[in-house]
N, C-alpha and C. Protein backbone atom coordinates (compact mmCIF):
# COMPACT_ATOMS: atom_id res chain seq x y z
N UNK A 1 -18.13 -39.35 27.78
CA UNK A 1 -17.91 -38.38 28.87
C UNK A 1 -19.01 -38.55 29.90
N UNK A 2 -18.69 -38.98 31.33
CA UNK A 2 -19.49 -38.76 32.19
C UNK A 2 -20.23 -37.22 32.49
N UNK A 3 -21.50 -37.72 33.15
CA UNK A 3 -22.25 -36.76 33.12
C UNK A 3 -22.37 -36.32 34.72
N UNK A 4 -21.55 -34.85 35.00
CA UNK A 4 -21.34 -34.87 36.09
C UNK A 4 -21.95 -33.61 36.95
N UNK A 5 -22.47 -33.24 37.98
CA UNK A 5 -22.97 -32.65 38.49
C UNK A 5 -22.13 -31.24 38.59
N UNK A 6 -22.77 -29.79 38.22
CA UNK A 6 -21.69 -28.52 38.24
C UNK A 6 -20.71 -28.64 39.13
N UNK A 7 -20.90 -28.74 40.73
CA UNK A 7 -20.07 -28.76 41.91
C UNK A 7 -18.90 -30.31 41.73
N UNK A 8 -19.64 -30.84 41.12
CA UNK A 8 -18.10 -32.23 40.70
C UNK A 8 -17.82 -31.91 39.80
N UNK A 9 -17.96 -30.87 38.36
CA UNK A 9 -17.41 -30.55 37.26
C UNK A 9 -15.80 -29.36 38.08
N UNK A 10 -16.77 -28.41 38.97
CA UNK A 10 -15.96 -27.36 39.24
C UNK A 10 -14.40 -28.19 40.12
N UNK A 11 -15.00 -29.49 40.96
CA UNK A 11 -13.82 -29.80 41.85
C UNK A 11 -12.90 -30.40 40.64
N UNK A 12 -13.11 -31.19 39.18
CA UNK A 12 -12.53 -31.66 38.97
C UNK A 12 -11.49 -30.80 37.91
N UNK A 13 -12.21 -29.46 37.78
CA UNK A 13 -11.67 -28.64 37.48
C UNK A 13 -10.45 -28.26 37.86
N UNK A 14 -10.73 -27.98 39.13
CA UNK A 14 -9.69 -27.20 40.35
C UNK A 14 -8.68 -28.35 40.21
N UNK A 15 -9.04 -29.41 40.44
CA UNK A 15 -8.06 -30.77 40.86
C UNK A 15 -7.48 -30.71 39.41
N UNK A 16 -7.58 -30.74 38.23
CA UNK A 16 -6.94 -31.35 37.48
C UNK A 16 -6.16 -30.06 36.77
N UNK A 17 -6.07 -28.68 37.15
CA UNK A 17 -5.50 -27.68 36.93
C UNK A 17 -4.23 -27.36 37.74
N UNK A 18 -4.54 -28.33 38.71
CA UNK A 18 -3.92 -27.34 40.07
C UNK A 18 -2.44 -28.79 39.98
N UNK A 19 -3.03 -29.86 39.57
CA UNK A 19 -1.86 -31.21 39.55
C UNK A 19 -1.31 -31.10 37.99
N UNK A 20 -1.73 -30.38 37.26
CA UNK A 20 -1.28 -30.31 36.41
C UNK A 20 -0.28 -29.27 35.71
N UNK A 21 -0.54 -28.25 36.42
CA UNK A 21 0.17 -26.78 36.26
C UNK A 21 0.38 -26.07 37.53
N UNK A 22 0.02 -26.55 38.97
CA UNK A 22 -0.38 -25.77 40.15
C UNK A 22 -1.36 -24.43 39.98
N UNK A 23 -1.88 -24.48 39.69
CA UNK A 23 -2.82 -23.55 39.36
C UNK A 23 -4.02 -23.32 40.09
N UNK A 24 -4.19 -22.43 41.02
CA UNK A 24 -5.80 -22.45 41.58
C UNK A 24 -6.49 -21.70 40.58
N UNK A 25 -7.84 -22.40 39.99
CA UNK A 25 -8.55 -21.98 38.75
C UNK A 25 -9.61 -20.81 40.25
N UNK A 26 -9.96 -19.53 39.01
CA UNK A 26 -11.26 -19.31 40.11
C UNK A 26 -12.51 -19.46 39.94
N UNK A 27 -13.42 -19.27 40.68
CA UNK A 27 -14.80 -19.83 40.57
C UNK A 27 -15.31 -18.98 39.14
N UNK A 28 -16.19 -19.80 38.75
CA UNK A 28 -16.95 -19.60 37.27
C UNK A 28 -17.64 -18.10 37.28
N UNK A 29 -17.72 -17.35 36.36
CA UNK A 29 -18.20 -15.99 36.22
C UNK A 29 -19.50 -15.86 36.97
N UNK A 30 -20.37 -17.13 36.33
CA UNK A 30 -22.17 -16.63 36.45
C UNK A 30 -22.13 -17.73 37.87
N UNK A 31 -22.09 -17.57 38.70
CA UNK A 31 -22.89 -18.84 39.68
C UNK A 31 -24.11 -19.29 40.11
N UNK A 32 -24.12 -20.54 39.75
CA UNK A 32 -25.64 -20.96 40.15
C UNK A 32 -26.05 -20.42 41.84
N UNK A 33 -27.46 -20.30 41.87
CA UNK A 33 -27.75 -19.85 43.23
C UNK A 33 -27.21 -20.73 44.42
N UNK A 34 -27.01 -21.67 44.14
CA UNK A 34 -26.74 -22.87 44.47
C UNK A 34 -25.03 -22.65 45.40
N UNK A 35 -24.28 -22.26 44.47
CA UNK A 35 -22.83 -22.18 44.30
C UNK A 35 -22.65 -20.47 45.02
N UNK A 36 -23.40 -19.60 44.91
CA UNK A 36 -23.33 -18.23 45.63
C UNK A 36 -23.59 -18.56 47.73
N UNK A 37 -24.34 -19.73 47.85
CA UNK A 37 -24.42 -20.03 49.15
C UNK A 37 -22.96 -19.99 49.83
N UNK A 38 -23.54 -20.02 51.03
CA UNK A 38 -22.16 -20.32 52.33
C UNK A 38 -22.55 -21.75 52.56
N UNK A 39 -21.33 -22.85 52.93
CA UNK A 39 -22.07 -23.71 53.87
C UNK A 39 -20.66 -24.91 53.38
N UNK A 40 -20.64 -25.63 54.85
CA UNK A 40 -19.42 -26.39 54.43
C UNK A 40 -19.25 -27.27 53.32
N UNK A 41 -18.16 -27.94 53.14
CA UNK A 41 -18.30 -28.37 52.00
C UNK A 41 -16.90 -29.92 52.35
N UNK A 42 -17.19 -31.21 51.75
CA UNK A 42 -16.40 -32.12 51.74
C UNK A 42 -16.53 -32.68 50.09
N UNK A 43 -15.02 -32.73 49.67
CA UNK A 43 -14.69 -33.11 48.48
C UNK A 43 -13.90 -35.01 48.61
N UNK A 44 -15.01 -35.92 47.94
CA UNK A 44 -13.73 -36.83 48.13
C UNK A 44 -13.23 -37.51 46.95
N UNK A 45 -12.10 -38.31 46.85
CA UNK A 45 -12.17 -38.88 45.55
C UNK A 45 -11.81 -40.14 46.38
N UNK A 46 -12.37 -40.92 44.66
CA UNK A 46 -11.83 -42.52 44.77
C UNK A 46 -11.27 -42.83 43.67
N UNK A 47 -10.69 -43.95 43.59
CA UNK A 47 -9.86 -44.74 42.11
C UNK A 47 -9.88 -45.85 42.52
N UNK A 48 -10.88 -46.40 41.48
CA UNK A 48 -11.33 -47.69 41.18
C UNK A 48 -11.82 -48.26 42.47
N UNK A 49 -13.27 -47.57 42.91
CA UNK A 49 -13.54 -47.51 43.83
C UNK A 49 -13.18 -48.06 45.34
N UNK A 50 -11.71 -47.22 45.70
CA UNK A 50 -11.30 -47.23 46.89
C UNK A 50 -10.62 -45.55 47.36
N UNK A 51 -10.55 -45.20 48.33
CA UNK A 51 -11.18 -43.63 48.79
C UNK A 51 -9.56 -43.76 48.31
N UNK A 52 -9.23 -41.70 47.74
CA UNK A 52 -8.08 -41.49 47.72
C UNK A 52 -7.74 -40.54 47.84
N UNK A 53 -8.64 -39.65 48.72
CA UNK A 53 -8.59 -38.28 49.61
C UNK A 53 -10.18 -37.70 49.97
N UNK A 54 -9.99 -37.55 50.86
CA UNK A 54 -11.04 -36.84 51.09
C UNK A 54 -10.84 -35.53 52.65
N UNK A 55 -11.10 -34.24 52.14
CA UNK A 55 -10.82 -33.05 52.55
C UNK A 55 -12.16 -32.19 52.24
N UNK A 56 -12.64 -31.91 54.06
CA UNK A 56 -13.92 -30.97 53.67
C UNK A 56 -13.40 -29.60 55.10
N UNK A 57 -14.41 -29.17 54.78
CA UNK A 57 -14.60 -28.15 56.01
C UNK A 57 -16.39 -28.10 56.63
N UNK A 58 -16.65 -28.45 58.18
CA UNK A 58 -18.09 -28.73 58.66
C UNK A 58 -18.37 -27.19 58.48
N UNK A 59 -17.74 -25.82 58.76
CA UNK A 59 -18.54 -25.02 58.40
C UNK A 59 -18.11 -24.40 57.74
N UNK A 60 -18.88 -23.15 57.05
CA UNK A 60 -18.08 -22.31 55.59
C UNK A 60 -16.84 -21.28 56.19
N UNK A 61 -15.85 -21.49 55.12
CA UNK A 61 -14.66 -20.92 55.38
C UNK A 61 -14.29 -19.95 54.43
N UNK A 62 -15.17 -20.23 53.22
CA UNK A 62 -14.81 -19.27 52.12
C UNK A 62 -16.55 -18.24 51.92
N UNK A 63 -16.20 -17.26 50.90
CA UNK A 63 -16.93 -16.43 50.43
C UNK A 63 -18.38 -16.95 50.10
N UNK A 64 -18.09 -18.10 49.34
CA UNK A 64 -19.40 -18.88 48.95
C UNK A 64 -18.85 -20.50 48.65
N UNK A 65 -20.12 -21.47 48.12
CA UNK A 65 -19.48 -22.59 47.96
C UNK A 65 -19.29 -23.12 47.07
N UNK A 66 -18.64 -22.18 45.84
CA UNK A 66 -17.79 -22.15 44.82
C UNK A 66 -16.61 -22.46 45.18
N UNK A 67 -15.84 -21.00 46.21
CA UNK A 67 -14.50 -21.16 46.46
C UNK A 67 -13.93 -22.45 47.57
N UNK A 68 -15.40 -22.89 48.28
CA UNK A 68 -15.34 -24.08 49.42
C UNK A 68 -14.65 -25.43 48.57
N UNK A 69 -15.76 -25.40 47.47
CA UNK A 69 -15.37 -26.38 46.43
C UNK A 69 -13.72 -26.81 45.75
N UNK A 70 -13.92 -25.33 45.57
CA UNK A 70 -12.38 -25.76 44.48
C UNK A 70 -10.88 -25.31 45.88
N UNK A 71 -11.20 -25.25 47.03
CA UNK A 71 -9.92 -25.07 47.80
C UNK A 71 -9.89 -26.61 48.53
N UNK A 72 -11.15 -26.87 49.04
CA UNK A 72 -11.34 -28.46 49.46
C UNK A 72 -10.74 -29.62 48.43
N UNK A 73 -10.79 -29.52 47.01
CA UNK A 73 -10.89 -30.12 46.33
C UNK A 73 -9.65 -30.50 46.25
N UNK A 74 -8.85 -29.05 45.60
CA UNK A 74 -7.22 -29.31 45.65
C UNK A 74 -6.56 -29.78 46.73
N UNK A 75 -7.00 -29.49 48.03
CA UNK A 75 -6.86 -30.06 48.92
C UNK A 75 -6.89 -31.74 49.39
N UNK A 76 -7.66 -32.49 48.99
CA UNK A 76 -8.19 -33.21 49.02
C UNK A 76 -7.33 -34.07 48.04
N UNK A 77 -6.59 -33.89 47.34
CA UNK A 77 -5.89 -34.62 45.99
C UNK A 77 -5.12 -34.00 46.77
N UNK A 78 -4.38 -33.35 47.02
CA UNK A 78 -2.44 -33.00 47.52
C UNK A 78 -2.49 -32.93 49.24
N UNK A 79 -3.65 -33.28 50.05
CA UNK A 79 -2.80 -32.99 51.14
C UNK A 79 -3.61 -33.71 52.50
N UNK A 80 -4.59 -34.34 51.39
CA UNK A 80 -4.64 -35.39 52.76
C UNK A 80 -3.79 -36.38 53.48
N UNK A 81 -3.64 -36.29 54.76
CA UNK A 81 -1.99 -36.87 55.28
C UNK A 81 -1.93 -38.87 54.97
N UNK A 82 -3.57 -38.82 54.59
CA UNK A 82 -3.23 -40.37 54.61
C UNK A 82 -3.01 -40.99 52.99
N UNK A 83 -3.09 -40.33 51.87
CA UNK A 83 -2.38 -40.67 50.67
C UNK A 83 -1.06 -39.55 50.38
N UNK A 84 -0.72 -40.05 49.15
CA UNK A 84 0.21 -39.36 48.49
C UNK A 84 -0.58 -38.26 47.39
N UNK A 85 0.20 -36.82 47.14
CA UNK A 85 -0.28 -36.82 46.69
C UNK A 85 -0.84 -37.34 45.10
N UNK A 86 -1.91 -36.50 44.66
CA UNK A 86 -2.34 -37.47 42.99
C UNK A 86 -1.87 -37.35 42.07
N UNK A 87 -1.43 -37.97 41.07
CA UNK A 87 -0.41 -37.60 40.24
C UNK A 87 -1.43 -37.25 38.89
N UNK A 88 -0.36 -36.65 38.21
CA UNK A 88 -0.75 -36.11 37.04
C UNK A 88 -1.63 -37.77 36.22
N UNK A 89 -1.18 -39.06 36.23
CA UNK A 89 -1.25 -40.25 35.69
C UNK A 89 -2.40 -40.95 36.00
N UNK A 90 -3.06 -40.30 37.07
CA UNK A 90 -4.42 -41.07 38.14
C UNK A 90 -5.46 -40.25 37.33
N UNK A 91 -5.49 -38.70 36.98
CA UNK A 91 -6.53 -37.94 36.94
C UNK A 91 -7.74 -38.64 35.94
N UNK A 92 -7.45 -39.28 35.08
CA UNK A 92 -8.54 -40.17 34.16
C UNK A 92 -9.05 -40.90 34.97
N UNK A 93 -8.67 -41.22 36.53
CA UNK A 93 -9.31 -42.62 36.90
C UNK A 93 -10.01 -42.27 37.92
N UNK A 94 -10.28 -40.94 38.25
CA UNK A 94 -10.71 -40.96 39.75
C UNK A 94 -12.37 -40.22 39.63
N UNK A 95 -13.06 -40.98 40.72
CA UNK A 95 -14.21 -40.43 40.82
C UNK A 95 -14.64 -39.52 42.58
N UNK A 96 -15.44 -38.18 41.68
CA UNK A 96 -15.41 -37.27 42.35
C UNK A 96 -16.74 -37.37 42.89
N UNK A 97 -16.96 -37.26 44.13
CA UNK A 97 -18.19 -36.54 44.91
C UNK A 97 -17.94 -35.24 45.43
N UNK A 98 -18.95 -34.36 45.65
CA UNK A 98 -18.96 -33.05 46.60
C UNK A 98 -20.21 -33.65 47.91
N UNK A 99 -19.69 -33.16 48.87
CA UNK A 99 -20.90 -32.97 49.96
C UNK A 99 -21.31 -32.07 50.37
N UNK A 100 -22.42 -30.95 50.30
CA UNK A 100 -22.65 -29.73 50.73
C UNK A 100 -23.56 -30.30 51.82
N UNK A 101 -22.91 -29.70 53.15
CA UNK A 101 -23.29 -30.02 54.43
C UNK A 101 -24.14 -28.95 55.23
N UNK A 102 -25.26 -29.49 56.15
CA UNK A 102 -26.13 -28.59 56.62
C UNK A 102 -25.46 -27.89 57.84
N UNK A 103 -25.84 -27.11 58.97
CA UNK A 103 -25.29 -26.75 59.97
C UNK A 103 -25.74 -27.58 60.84
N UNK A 104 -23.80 -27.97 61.76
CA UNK A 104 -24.13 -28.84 62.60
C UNK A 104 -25.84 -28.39 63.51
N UNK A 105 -26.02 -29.80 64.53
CA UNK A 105 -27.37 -29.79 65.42
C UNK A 105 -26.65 -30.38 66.52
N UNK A 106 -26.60 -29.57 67.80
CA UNK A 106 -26.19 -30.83 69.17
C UNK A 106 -27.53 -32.06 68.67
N UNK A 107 -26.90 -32.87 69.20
CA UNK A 107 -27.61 -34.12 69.55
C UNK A 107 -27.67 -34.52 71.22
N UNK A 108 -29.09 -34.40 71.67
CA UNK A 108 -28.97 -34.78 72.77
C UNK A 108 -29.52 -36.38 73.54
N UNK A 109 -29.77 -37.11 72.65
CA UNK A 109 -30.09 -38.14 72.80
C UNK A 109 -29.27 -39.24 71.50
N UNK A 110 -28.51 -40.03 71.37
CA UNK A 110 -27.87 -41.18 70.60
C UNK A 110 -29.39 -41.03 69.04
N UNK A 111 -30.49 -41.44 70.17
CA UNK A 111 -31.75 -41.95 69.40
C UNK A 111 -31.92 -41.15 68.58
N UNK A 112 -31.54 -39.94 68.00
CA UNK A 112 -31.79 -38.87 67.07
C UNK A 112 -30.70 -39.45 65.58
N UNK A 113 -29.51 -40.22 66.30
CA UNK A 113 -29.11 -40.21 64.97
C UNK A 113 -29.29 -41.68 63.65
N UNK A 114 -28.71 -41.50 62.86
CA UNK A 114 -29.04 -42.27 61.42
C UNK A 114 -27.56 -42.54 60.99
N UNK A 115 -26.78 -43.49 61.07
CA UNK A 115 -25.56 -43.20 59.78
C UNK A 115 -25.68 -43.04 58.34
N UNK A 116 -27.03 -43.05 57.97
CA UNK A 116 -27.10 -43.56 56.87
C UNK A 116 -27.98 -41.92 56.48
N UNK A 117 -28.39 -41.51 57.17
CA UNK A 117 -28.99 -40.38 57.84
C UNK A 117 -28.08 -38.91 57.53
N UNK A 118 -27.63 -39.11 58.83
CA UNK A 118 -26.94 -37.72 59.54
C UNK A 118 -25.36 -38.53 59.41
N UNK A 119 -24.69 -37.55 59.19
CA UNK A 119 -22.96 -37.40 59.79
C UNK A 119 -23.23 -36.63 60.98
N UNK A 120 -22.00 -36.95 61.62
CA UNK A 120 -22.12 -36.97 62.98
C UNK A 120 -20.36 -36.10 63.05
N UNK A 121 -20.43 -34.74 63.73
CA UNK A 121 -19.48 -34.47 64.80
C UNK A 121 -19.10 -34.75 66.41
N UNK A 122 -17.94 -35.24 66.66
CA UNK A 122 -17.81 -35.32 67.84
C UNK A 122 -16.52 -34.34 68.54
N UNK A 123 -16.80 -34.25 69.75
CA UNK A 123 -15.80 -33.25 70.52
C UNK A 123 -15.58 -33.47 71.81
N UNK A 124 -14.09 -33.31 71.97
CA UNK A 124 -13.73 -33.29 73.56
C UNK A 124 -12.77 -32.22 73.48
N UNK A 125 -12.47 -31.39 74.10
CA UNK A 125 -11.64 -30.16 74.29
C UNK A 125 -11.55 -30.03 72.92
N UNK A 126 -10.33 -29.87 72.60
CA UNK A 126 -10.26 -28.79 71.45
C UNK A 126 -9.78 -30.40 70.56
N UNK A 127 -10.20 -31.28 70.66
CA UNK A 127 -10.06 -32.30 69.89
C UNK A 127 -11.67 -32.79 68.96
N UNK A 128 -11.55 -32.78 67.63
CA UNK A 128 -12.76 -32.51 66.92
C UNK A 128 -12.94 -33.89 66.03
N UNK A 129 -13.38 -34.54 65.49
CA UNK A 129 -13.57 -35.49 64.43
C UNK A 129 -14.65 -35.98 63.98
N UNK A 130 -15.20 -35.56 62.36
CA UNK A 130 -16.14 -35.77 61.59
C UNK A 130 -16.26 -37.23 60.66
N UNK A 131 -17.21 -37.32 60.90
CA UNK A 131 -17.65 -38.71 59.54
C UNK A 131 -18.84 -38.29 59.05
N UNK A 132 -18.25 -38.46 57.62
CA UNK A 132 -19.86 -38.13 56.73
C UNK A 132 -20.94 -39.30 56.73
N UNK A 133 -22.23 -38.94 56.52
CA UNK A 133 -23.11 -39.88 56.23
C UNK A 133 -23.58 -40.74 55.12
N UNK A 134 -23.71 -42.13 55.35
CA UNK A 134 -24.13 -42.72 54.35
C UNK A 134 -22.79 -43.47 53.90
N UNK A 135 -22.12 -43.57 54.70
CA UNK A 135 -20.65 -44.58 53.96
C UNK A 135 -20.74 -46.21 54.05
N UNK A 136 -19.86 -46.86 53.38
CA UNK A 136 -20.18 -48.08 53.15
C UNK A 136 -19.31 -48.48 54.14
N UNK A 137 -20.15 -49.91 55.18
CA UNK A 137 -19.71 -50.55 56.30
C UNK A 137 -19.67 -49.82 57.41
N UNK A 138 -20.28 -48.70 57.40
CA UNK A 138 -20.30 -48.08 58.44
C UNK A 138 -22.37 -48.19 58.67
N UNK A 139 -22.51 -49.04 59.41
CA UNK A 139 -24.06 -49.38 60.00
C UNK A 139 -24.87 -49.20 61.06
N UNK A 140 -24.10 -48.78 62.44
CA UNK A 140 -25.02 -48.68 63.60
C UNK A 140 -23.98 -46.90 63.74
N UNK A 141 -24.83 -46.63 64.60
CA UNK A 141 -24.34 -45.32 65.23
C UNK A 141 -23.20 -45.55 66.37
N UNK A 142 -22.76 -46.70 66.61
CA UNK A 142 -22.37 -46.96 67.51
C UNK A 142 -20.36 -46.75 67.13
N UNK A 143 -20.95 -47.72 65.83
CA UNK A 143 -19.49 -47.57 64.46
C UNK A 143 -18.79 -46.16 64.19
N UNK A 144 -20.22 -45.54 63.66
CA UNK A 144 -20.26 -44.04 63.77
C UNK A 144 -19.41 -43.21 64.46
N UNK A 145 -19.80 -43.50 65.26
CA UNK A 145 -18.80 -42.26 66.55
C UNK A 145 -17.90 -42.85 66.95
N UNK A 146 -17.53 -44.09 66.99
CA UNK A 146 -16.36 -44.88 67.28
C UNK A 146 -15.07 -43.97 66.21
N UNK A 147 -15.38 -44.79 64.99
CA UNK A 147 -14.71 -43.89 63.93
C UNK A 147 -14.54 -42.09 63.87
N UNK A 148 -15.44 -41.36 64.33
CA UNK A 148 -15.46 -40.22 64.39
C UNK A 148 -14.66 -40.16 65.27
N UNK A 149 -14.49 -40.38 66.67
CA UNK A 149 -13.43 -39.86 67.89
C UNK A 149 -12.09 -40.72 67.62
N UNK A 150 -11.87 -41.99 67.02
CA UNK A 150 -10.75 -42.57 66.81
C UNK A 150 -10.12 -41.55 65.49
N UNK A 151 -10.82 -40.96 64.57
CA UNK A 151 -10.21 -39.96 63.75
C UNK A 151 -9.60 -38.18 64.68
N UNK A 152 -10.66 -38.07 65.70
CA UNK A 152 -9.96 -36.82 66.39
C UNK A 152 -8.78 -36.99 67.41
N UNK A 153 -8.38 -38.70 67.82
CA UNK A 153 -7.94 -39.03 69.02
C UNK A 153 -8.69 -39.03 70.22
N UNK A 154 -10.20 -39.21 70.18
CA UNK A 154 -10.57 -38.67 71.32
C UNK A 154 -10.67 -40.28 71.61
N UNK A 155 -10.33 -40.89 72.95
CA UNK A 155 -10.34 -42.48 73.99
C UNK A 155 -11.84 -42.59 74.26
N UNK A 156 -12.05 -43.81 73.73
CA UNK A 156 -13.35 -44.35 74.07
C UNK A 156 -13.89 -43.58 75.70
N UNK A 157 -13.07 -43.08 76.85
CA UNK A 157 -13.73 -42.90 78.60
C UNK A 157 -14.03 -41.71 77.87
N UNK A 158 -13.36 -40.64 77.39
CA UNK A 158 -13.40 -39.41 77.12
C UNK A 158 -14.91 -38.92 77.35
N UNK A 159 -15.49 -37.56 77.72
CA UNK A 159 -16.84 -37.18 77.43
C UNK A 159 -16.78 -36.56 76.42
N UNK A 160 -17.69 -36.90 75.72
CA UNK A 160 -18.11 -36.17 74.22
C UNK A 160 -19.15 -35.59 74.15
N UNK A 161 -19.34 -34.42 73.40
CA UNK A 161 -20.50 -33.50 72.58
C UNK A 161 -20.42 -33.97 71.21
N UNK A 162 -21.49 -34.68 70.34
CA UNK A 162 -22.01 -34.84 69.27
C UNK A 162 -22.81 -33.83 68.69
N UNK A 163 -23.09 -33.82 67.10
CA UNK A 163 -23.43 -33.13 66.91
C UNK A 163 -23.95 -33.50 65.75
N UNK A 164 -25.10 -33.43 65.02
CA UNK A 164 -25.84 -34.22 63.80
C UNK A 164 -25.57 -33.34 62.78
N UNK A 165 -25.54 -33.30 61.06
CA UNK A 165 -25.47 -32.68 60.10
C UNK A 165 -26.38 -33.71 58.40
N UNK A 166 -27.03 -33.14 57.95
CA UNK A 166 -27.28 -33.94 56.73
C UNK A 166 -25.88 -33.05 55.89
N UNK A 167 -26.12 -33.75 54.52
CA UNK A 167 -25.52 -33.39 53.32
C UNK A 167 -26.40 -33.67 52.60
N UNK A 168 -26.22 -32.73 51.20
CA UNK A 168 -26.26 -33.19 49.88
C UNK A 168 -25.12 -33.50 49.34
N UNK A 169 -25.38 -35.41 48.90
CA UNK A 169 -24.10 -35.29 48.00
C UNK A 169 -24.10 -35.55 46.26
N UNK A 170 -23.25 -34.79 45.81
CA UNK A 170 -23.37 -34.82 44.51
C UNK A 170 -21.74 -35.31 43.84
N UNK A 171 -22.59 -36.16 41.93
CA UNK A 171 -21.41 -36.73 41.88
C UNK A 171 -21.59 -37.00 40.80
């Protein structure tokens, strides 16, 4: 049995209750101080290491980030638009991260950011798109926000507001 961090125990909880019976489990009786916080939260999975959902929220949407956890999570297995969802047959194979994310920071200079660093929000009208930090093949900041506005639709002329965030990720 892998040895897995509470916040990837709780998502894989949620995930493997919820594909298995539909069931939203609720958050654990005692919560770590940890898990009583607010603060966004991104759940992703992979199988056999290639991504096979990933569903967060940049700021808190729920009570604490217990319930961030296990609504992202299920989420994240049934309804990200770019897989199917996970079947009952995958759940042995997939590996879980959580990201508990800081509050966005404008960025007013490029030179502030890190991919490896900071995730990065970008914005043009009411068009929004996030990339977390620290992903593989993703290397200059330049990649970065490319990918971030090609995920919101926002066109390379467009003007953008960025916006910096760390995570902790656990897994």
């Amino acid at each position: 049995m892998r040895k897995e961090h509470p916040l990837v125990q709780l998502a894989r909880k949620a995930i493997e209750e919820y594909v298995r019976h539909g069931r939203i489990i609720d958050p654990p009786e005692n919560l770590s101080p940890e898990m009583r916080k607010r603060a966004g939260v991104f759940v992703s999975i992979k199988k056999r290491g290639n991504l096979r959902g990933c569903i967060g929220t940049f700021l808190p949407t729920k009570k604490n980030i217990a319930e961030e956890v296990i609504h992202n999570a299920i989420a994240a297995a049934t309804q990200d638009p770019r897989f199917p969802p996970i079947s009952e047959e995958e759940l042995d194979e997939l590996d879980i991260s959580v990201d508990v994310l800081s509050e966005p920071e404008p960025v007013r200079s490029l030179e502030e950011l890190d991919p490896k660093k900071y995730g990065v929000i970008v914005e043009s009208g009411w068009k929004r798109g996030l990339l977390l930090p620290d992903l593989e093949g993703v290397d200059t900041v330049e990649q970065q926000l490319a990918i971030a506005m090609a995920k919101a639709g926002i066109s390379p002329d467009e003007p953008i507001r960025v916006y910096k965030f760390t995570v902790k990720r656990y897994k």
